[in-house]
C-alpha atoms as a PDB file:
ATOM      1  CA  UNK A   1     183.269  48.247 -42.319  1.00  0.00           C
ATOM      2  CA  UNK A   2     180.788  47.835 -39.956  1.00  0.00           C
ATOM      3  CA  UNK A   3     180.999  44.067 -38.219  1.00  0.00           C
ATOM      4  CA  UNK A   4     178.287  42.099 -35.877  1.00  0.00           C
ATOM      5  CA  UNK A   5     178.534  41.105 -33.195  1.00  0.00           C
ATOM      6  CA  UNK A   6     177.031  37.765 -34.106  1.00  0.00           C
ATOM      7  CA  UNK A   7     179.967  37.572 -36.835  1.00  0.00           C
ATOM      8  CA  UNK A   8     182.870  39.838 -35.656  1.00  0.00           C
ATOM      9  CA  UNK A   9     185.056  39.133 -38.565  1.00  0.00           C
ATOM     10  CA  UNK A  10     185.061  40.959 -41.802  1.00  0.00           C
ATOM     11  CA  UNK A  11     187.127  41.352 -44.964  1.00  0.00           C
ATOM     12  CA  UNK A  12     187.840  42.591 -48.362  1.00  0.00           C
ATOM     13  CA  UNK A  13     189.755  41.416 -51.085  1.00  0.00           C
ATOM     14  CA  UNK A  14     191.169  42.880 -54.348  1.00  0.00           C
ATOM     15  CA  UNK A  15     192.993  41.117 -57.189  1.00  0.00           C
ATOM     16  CA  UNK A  16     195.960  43.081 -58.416  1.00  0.00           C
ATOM     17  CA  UNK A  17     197.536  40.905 -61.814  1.00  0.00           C
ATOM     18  CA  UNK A  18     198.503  38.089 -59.956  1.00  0.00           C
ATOM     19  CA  UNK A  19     198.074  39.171 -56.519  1.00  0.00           C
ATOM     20  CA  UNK A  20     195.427  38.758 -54.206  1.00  0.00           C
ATOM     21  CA  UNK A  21     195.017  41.305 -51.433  1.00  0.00           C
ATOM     22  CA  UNK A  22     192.853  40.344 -48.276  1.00  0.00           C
ATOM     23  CA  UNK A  23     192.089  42.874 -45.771  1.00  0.00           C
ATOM     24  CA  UNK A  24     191.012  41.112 -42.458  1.00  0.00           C
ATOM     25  CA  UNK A  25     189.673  42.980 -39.635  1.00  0.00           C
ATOM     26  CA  UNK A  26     187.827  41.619 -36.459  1.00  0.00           C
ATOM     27  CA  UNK A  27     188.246  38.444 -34.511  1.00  0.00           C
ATOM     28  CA  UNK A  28     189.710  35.394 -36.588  1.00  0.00           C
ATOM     29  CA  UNK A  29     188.805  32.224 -33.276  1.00  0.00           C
ATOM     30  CA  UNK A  30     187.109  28.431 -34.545  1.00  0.00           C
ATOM     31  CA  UNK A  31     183.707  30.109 -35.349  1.00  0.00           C
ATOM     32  CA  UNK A  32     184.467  32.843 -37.468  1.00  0.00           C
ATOM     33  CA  UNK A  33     187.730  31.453 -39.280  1.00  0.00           C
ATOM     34  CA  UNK A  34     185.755  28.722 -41.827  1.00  0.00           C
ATOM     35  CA  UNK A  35     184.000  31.636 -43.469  1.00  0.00           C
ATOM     36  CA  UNK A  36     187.477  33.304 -43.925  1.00  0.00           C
ATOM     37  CA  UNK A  37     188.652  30.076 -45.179  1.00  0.00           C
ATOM     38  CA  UNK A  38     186.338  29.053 -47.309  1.00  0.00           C
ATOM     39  CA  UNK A  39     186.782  32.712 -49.149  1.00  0.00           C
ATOM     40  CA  UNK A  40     190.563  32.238 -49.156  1.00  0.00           C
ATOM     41  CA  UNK A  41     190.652  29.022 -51.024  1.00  0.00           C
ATOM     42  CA  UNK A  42     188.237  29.969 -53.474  1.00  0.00           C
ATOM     43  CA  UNK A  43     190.934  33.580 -54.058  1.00  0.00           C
ATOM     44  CA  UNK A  44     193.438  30.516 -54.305  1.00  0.00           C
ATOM     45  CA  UNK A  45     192.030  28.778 -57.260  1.00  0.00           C
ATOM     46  CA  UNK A  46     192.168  31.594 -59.200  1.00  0.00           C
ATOM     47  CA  UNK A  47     195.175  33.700 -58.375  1.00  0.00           C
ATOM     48  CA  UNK A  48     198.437  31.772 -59.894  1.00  0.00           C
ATOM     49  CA  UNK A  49     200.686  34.085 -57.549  1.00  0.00           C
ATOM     50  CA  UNK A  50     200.301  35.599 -54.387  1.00  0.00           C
ATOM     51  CA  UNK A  51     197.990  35.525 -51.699  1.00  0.00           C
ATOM     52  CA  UNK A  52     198.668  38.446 -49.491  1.00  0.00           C
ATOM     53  CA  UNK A  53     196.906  38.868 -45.891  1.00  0.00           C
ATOM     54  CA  UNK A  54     196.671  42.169 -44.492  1.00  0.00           C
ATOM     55  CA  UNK A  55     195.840  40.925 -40.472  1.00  0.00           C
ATOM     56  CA  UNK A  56     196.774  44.719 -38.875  1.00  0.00           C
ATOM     57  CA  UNK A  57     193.197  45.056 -38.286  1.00  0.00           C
ATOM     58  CA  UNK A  58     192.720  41.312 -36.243  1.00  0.00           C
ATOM     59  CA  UNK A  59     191.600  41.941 -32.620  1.00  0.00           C
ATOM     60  CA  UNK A  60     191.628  38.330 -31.627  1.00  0.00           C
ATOM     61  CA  UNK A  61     193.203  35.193 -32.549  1.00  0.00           C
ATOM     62  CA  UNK A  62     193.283  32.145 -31.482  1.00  0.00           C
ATOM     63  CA  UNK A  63     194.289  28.673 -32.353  1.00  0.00           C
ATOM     64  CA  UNK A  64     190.943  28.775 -35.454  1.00  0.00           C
ATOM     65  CA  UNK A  65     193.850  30.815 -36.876  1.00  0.00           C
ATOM     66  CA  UNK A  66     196.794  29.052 -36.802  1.00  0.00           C
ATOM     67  CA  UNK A  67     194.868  26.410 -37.999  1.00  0.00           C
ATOM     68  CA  UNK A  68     193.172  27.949 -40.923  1.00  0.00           C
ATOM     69  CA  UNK A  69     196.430  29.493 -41.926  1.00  0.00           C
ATOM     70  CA  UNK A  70     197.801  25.502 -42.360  1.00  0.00           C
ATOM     71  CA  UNK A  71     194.782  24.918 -43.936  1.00  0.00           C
ATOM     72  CA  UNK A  72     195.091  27.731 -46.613  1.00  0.00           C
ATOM     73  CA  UNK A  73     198.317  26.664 -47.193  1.00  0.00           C
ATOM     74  CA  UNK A  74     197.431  23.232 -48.032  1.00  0.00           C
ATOM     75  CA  UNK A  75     195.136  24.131 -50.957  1.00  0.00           C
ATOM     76  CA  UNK A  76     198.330  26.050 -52.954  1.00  0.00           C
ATOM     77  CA  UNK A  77     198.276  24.021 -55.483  1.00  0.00           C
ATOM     78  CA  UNK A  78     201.632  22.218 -54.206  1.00  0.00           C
ATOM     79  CA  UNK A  79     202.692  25.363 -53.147  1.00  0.00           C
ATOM     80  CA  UNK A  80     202.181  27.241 -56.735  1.00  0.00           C
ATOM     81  CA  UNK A  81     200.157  30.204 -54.498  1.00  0.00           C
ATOM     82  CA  UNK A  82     202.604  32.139 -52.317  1.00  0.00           C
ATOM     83  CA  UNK A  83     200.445  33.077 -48.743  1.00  0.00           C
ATOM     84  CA  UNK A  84     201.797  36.082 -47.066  1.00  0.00           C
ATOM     85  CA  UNK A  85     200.763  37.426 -43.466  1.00  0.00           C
ATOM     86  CA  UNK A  86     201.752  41.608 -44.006  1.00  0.00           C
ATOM     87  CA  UNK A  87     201.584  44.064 -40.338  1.00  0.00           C
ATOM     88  CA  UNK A  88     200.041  41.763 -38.357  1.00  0.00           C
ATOM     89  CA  UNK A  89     198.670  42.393 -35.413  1.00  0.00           C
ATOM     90  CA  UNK A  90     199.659  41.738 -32.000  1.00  0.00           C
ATOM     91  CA  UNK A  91     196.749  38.976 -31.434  1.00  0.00           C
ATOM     92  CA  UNK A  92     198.086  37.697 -34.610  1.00  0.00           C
ATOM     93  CA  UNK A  93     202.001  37.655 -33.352  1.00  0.00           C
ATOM     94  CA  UNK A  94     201.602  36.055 -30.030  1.00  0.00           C
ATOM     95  CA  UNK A  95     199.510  33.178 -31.961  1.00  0.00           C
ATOM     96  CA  UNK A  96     202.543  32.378 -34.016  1.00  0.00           C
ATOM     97  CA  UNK A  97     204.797  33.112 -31.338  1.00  0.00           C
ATOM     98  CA  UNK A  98     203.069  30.342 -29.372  1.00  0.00           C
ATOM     99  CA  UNK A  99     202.308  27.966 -31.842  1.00  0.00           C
ATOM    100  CA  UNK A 100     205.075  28.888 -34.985  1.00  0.00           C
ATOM    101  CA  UNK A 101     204.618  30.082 -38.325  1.00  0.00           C
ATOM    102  CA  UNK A 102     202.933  27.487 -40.379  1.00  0.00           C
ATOM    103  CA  UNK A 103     204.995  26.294 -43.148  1.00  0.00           C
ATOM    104  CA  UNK A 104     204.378  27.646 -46.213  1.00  0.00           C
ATOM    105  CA  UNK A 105     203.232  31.286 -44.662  1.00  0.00           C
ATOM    106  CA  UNK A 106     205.729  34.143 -45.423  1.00  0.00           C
ATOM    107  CA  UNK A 107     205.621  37.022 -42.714  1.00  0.00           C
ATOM    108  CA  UNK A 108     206.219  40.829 -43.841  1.00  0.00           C
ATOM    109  CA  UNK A 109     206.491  43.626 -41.338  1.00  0.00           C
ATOM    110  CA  UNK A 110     206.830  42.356 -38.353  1.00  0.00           C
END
């Protein structure tokens, strides 16, 4: 996936049953992270299950993050969507480490 440099950020998803895979890769900051967003809630109101975030391939994070992540998690459905964060990356790690796992956000592998 090739990403530009006026939008670093990239991803994929695939729906398996009632799963929802999301491959991120690239910077997630306050200007690329509505995009992501946007996408995310959309996977949301149709997946009844799981929403699974692969962020092993983030190179930058910053708060945009955390706060999309809360964000996310508020359009569950009342929390009828599981979110999961699976390998993330270090950029990813120290933003939770700093600012805590948002509630509602499972982590996987760290």
């Amino acid at each position: 996936m090739d990403r530009s440099p006026a939008f670093p950020l990239t991803w994929r998803s695939d729906l398996v049953g009632d799963v929802a895979l999301v491959v991120v890769e690239g910077e997630l900051d306050r200007l690329t992270t509505p995009a992501l967003r946007d996408h995310l809630e959309w996977l949301i109101a149709w997946v009844p299950g799981r929403l699974v975030l692969d962020m092993a391939g983030v190179t930058f994070a910053d708060v945009g993050a955390h706060v999309m992540l809360t964000d996310v998690v508020r359009t569950t459905r009342g929390g009828q969507c599981e979110v999961v964060l699976t390998a993330p990356s270090q950029p990813v790690r120290r933003i939770l480490d700093v600012l805590g796992t948002p509630d509602g956000v499972a982590v996987d592998h760290w």
